[in-house]
PDB file of N, CA and C in Angstrom:
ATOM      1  N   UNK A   1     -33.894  11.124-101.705  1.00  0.00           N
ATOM      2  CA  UNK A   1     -33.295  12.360-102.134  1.00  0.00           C
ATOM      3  C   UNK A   1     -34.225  13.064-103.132  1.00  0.00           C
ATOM      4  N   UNK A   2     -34.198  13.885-102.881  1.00  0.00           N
ATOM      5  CA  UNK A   2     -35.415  15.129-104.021  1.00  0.00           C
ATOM      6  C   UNK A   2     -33.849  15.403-105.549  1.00  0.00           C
ATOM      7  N   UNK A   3     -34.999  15.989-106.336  1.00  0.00           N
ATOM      8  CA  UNK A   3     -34.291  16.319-108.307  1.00  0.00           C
ATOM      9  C   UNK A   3     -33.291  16.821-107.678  1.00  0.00           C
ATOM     10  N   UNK A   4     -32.763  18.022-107.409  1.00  0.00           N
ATOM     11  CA  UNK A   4     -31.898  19.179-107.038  1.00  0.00           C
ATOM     12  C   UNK A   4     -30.216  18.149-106.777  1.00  0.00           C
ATOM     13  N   UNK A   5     -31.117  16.785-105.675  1.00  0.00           N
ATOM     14  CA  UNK A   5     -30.159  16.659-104.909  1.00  0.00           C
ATOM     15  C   UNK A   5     -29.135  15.432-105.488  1.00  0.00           C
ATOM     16  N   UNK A   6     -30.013  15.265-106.492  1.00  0.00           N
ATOM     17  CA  UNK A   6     -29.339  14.227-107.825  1.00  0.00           C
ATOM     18  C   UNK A   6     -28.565  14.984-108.614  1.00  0.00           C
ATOM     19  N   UNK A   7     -29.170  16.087-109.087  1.00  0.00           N
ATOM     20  CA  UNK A   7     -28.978  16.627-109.690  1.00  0.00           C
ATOM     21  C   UNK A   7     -27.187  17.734-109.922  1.00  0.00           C
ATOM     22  N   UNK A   8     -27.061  18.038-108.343  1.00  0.00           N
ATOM     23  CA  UNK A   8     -26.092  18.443-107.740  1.00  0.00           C
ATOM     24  C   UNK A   8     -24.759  17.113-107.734  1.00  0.00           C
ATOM     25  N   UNK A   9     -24.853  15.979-107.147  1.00  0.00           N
ATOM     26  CA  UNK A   9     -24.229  15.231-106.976  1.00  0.00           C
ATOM     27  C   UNK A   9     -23.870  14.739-108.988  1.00  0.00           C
ATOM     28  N   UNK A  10     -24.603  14.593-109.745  1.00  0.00           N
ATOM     29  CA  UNK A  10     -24.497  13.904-110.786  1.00  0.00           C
ATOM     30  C   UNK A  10     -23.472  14.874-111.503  1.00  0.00           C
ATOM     31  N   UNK A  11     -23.727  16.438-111.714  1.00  0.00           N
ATOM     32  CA  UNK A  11     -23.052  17.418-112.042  1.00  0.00           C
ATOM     33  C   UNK A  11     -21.696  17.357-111.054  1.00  0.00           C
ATOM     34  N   UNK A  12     -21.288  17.151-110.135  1.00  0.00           N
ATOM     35  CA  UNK A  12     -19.730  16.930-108.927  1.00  0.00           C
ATOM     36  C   UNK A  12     -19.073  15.666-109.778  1.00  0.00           C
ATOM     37  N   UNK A  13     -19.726  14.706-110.533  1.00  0.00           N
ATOM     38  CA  UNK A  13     -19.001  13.872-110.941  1.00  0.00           C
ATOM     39  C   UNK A  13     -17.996  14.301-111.899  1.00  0.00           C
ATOM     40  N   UNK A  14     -18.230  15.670-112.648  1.00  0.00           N
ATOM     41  CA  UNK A  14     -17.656  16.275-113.930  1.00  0.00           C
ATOM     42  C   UNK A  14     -17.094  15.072-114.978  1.00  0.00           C
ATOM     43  N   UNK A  15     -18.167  14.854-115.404  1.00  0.00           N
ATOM     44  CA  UNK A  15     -18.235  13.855-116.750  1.00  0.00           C
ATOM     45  C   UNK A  15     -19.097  14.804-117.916  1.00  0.00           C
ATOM     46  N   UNK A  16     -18.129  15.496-118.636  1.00  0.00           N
ATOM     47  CA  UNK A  16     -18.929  16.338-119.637  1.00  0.00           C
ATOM     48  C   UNK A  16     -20.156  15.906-120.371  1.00  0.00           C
ATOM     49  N   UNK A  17     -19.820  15.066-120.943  1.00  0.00           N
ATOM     50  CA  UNK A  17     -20.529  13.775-121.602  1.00  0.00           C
ATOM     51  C   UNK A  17     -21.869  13.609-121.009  1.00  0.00           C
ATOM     52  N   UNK A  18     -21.588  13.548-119.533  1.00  0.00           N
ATOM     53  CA  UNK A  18     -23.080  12.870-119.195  1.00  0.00           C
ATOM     54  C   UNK A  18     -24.184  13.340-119.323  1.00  0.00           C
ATOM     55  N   UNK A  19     -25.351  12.875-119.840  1.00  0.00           N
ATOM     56  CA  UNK A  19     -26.991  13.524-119.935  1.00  0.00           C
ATOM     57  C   UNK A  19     -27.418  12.773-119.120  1.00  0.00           C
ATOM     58  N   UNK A  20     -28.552  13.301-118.463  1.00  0.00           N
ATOM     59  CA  UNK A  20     -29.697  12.754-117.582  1.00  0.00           C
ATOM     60  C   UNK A  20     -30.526  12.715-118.847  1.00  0.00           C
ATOM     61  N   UNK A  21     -31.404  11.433-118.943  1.00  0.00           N
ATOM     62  CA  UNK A  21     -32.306  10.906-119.903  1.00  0.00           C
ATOM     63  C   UNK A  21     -33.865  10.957-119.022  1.00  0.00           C
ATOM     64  N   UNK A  22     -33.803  10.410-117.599  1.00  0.00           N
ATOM     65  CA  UNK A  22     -34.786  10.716-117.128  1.00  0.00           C
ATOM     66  C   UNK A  22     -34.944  10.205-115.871  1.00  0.00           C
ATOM     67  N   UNK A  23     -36.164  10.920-114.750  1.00  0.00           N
ATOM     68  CA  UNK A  23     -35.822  10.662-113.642  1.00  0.00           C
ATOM     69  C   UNK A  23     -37.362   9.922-112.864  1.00  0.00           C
ATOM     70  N   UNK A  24     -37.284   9.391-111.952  1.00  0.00           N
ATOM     71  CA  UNK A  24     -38.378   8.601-111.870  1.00  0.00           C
ATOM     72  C   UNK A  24     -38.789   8.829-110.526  1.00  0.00           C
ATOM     73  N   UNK A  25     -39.982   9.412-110.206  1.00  0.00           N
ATOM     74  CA  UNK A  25     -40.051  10.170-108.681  1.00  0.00           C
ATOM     75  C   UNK A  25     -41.194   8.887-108.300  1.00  0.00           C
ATOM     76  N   UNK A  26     -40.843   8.758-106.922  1.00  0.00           N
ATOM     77  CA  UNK A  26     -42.424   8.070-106.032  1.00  0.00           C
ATOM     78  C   UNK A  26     -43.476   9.037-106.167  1.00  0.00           C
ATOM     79  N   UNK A  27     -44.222   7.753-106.468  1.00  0.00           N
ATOM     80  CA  UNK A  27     -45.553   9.047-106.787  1.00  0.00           C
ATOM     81  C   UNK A  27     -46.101   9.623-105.686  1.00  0.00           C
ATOM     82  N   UNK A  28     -46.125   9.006-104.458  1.00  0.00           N
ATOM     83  CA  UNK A  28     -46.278   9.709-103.321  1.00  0.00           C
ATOM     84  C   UNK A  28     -45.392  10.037-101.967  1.00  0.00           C
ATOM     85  N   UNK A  29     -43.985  10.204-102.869  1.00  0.00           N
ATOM     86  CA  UNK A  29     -42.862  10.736-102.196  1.00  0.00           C
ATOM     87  C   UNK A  29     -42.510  11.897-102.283  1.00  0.00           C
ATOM     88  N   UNK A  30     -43.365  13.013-102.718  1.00  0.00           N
ATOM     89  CA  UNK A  30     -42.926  14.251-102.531  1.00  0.00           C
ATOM     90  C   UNK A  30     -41.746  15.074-102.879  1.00  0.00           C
ATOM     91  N   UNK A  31     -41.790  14.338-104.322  1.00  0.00           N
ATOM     92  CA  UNK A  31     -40.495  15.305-105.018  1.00  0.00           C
ATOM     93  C   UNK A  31     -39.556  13.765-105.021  1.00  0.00           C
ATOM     94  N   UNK A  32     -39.488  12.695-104.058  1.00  0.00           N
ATOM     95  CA  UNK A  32     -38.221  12.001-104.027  1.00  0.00           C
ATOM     96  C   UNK A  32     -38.190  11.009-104.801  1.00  0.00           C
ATOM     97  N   UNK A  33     -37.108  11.095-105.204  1.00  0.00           N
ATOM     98  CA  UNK A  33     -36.352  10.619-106.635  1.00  0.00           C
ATOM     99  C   UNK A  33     -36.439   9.003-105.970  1.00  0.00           C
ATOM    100  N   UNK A  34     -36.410   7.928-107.113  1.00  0.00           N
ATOM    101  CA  UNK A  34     -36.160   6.724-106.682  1.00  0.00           C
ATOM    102  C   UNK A  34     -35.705   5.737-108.226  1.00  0.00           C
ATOM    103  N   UNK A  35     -35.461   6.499-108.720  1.00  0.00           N
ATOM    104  CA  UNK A  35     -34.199   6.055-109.927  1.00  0.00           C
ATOM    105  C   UNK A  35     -34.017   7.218-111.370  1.00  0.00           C
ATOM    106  N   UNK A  36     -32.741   7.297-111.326  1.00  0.00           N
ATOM    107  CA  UNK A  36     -32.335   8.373-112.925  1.00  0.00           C
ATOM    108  C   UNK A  36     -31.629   7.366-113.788  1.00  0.00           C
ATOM    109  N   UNK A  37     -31.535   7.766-114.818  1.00  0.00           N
ATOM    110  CA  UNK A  37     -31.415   6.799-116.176  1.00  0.00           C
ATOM    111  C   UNK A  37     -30.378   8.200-117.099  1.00  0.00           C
ATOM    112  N   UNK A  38     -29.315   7.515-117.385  1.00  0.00           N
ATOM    113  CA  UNK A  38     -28.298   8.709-118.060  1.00  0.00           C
ATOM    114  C   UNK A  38     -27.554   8.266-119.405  1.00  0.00           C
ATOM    115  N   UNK A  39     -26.695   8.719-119.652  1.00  0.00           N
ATOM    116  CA  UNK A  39     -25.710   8.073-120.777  1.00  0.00           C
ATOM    117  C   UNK A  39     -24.770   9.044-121.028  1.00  0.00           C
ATOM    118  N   UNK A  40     -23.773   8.327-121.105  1.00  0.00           N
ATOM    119  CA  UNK A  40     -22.435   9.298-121.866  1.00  0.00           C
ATOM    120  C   UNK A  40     -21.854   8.949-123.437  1.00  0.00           C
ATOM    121  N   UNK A  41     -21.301   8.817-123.782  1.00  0.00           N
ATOM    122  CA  UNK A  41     -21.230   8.434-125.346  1.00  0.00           C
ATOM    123  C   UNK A  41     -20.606   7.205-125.565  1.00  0.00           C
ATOM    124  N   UNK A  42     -20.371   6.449-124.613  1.00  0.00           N
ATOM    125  CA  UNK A  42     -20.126   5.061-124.629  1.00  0.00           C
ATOM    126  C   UNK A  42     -20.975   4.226-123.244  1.00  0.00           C
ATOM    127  N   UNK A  43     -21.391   4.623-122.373  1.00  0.00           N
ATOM    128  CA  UNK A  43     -21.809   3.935-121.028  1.00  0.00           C
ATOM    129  C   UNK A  43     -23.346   4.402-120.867  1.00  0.00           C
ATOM    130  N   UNK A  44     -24.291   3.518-120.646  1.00  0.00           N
ATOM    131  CA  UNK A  44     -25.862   3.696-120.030  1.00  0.00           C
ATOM    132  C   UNK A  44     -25.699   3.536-118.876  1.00  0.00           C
ATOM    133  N   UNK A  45     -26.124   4.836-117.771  1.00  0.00           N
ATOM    134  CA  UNK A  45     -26.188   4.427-116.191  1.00  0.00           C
ATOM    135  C   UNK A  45     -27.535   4.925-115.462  1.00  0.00           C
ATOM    136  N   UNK A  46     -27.881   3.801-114.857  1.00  0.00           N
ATOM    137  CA  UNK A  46     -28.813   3.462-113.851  1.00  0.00           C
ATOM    138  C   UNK A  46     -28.443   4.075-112.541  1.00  0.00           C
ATOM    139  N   UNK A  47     -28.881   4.736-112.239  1.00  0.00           N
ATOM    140  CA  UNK A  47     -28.589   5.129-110.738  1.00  0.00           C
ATOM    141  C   UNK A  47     -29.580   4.929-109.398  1.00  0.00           C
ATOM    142  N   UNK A  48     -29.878   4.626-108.095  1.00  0.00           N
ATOM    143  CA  UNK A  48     -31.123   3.754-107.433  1.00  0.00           C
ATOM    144  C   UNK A  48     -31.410   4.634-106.585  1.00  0.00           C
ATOM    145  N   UNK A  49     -32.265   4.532-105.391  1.00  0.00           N
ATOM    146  CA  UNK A  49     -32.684   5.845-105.319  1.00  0.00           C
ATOM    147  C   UNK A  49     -31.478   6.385-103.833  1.00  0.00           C
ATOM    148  N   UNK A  50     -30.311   5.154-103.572  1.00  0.00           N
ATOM    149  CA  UNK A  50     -29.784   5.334-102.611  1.00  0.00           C
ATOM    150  C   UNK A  50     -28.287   6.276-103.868  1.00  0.00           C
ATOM    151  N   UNK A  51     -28.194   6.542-104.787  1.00  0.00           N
ATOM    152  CA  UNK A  51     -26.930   6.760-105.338  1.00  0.00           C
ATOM    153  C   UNK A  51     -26.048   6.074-106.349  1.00  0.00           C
ATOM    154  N   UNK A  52     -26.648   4.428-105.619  1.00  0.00           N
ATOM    155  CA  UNK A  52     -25.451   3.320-106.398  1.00  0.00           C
ATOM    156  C   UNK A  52     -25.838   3.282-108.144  1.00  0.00           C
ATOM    157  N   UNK A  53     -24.209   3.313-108.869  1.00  0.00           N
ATOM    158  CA  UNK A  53     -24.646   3.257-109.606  1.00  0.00           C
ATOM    159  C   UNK A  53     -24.730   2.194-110.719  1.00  0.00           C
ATOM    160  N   UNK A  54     -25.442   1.877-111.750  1.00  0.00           N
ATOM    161  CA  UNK A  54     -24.954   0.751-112.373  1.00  0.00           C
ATOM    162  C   UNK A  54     -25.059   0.683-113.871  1.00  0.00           C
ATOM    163  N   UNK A  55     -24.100   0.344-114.847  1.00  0.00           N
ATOM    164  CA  UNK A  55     -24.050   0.538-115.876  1.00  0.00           C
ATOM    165  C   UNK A  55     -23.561  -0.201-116.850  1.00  0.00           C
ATOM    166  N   UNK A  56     -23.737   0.152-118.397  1.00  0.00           N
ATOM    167  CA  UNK A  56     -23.094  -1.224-119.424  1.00  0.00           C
ATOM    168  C   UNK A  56     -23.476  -0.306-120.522  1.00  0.00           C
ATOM    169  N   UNK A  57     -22.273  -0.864-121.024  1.00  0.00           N
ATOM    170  CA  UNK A  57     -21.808  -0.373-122.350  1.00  0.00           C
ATOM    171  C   UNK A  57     -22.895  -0.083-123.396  1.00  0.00           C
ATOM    172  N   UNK A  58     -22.659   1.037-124.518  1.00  0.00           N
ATOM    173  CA  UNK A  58     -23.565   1.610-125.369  1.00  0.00           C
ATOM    174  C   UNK A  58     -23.544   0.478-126.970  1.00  0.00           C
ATOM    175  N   UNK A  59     -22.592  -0.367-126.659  1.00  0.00           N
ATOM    176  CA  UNK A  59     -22.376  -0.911-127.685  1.00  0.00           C
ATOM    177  C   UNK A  59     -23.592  -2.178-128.031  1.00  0.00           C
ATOM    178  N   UNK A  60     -23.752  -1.899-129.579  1.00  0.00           N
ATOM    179  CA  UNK A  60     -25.323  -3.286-129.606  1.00  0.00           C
ATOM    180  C   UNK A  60     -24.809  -3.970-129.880  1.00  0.00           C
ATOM    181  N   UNK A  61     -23.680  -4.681-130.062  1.00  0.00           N
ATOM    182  CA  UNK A  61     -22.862  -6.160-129.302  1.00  0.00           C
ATOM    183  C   UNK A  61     -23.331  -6.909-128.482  1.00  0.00           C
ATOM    184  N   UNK A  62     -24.016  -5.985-126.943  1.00  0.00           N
ATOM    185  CA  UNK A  62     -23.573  -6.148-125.936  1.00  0.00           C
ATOM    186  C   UNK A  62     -25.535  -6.675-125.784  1.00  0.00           C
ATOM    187  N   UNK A  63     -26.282  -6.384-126.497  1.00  0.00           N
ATOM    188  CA  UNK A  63     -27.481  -6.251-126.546  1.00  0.00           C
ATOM    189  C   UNK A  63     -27.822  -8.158-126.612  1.00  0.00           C
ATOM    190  N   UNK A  64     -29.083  -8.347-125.727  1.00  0.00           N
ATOM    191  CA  UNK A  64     -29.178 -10.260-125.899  1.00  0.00           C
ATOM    192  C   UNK A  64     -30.826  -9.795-125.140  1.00  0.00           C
ATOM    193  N   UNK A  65     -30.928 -11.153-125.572  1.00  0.00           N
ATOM    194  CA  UNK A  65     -32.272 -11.155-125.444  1.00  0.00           C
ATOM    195  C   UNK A  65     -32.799 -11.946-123.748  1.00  0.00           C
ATOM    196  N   UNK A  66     -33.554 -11.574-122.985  1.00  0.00           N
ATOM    197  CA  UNK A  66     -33.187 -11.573-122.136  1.00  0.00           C
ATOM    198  C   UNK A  66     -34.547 -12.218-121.525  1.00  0.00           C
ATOM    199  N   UNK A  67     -35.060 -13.967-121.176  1.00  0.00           N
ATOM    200  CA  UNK A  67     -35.731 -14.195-120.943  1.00  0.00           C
ATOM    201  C   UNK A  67     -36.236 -13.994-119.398  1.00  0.00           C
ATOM    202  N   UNK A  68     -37.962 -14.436-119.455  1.00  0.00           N
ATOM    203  CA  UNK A  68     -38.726 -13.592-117.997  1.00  0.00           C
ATOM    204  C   UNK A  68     -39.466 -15.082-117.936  1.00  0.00           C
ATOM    205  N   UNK A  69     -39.647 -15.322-116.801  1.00  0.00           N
ATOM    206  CA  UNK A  69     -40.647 -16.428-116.289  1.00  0.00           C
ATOM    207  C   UNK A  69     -41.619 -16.722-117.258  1.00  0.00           C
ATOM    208  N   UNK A  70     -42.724 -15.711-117.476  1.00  0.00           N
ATOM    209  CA  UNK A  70     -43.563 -15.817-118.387  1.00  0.00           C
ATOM    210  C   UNK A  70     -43.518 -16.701-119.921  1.00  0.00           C
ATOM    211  N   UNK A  71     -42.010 -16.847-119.919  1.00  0.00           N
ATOM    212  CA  UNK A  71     -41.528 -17.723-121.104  1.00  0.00           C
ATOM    213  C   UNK A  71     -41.296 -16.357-122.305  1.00  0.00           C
ATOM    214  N   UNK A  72     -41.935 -14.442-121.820  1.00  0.00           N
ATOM    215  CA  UNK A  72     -41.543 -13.955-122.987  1.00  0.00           C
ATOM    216  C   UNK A  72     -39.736 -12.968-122.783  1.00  0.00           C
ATOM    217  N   UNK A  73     -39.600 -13.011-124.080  1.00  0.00           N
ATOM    218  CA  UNK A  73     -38.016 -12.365-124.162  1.00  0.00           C
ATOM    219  C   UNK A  73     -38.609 -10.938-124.258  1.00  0.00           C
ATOM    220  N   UNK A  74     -37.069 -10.360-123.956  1.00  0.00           N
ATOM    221  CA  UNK A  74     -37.393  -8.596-123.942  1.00  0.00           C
ATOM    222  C   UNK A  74     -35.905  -8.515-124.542  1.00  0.00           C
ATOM    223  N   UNK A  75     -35.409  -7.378-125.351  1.00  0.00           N
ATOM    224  CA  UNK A  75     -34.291  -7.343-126.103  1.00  0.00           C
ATOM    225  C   UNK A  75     -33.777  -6.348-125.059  1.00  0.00           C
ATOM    226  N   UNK A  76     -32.206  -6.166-124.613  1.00  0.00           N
ATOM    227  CA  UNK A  76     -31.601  -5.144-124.101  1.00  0.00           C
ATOM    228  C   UNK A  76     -30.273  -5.586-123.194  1.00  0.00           C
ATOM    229  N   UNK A  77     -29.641  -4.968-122.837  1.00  0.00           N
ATOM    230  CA  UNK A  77     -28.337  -4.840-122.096  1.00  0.00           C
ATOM    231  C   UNK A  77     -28.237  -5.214-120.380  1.00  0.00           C
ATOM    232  N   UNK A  78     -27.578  -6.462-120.318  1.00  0.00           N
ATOM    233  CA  UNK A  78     -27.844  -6.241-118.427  1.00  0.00           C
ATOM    234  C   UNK A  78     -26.601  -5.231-117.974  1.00  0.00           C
ATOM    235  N   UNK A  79     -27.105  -4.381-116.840  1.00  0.00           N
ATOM    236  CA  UNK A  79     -26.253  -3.800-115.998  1.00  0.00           C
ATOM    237  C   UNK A  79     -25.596  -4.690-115.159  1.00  0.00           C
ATOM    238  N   UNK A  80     -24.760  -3.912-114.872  1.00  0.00           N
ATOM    239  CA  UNK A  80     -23.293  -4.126-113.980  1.00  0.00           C
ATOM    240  C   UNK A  80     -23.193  -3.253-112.753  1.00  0.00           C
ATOM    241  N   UNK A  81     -22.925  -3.030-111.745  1.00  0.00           N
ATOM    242  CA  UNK A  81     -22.372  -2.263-110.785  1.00  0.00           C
ATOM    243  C   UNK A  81     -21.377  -1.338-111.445  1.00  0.00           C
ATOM    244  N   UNK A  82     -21.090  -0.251-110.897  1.00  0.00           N
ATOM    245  CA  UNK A  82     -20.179   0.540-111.408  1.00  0.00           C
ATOM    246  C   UNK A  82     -19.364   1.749-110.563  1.00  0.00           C
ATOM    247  N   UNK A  83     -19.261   1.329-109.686  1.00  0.00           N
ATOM    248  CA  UNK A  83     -18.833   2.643-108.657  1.00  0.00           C
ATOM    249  C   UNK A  83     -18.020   3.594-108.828  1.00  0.00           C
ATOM    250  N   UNK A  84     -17.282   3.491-110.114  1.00  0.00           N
ATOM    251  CA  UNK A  84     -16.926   4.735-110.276  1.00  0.00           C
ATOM    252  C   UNK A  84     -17.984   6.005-110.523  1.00  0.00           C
ATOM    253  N   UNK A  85     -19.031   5.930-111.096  1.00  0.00           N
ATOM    254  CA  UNK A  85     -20.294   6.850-110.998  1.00  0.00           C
ATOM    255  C   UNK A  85     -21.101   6.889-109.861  1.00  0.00           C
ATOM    256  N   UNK A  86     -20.581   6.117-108.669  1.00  0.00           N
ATOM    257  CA  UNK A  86     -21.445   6.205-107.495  1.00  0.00           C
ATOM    258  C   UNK A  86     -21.723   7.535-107.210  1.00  0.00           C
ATOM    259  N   UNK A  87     -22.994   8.001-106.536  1.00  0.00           N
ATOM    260  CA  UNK A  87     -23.231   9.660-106.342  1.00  0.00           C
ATOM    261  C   UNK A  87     -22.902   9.949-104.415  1.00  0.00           C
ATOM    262  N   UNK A  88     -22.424  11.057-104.646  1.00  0.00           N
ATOM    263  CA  UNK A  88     -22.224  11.589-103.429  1.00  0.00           C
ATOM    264  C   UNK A  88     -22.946  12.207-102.808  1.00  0.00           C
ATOM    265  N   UNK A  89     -23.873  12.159-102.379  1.00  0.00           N
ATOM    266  CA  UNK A  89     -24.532  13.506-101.540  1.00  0.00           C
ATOM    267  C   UNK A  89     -24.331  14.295-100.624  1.00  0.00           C
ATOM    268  N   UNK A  90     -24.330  15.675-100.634  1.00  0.00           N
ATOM    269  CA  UNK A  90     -23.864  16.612 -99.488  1.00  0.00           C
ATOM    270  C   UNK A  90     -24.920  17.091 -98.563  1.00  0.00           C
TER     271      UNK A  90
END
């Protein structure tokens, strides 16, 4: 899906709240989107480049440290599935 067409669908959700933080195009996909990154004032959402969306709470509670093969940690929040923000496309 190309910006416009995220862009359209993300705005149909009417979640006042929501910001697009940022969007992540193939570099040699020609405009097409292949993940957006958002937030509303309690929820961080991930969205993939098919729509689905996935998300977790804004709260640093929720924040753990999150080990990688390499043996190093990275600090941050795992996502969840979330289909109530799933995107629609027309």
């Amino acid at each position: 899906m190309k910006v416009q067409d995220f862009e359209n669908a993300i705005n149909a959700l009417c979640v006042k709240e929501l910001v697009i933080d940022e969007m992540k195009m193939k570099a040699e996909g020609g405009g097409h989107v292949i993940q957006v990154n958002g937030h509303t004032d309690t929820q961080t959402i991930v969205w993939d480049e098919s729509g689905r969306a996935f998300a977790t709470p804004n709260q640093q509670e929720n924040e753990e440290f999150i080990e990688f093969g390499s043996g190093k940690t990275v600090r941050g929040r795992r996502l969840k599935r979330d289909e109530v923000y799933d995107l629609k496309f027309e």
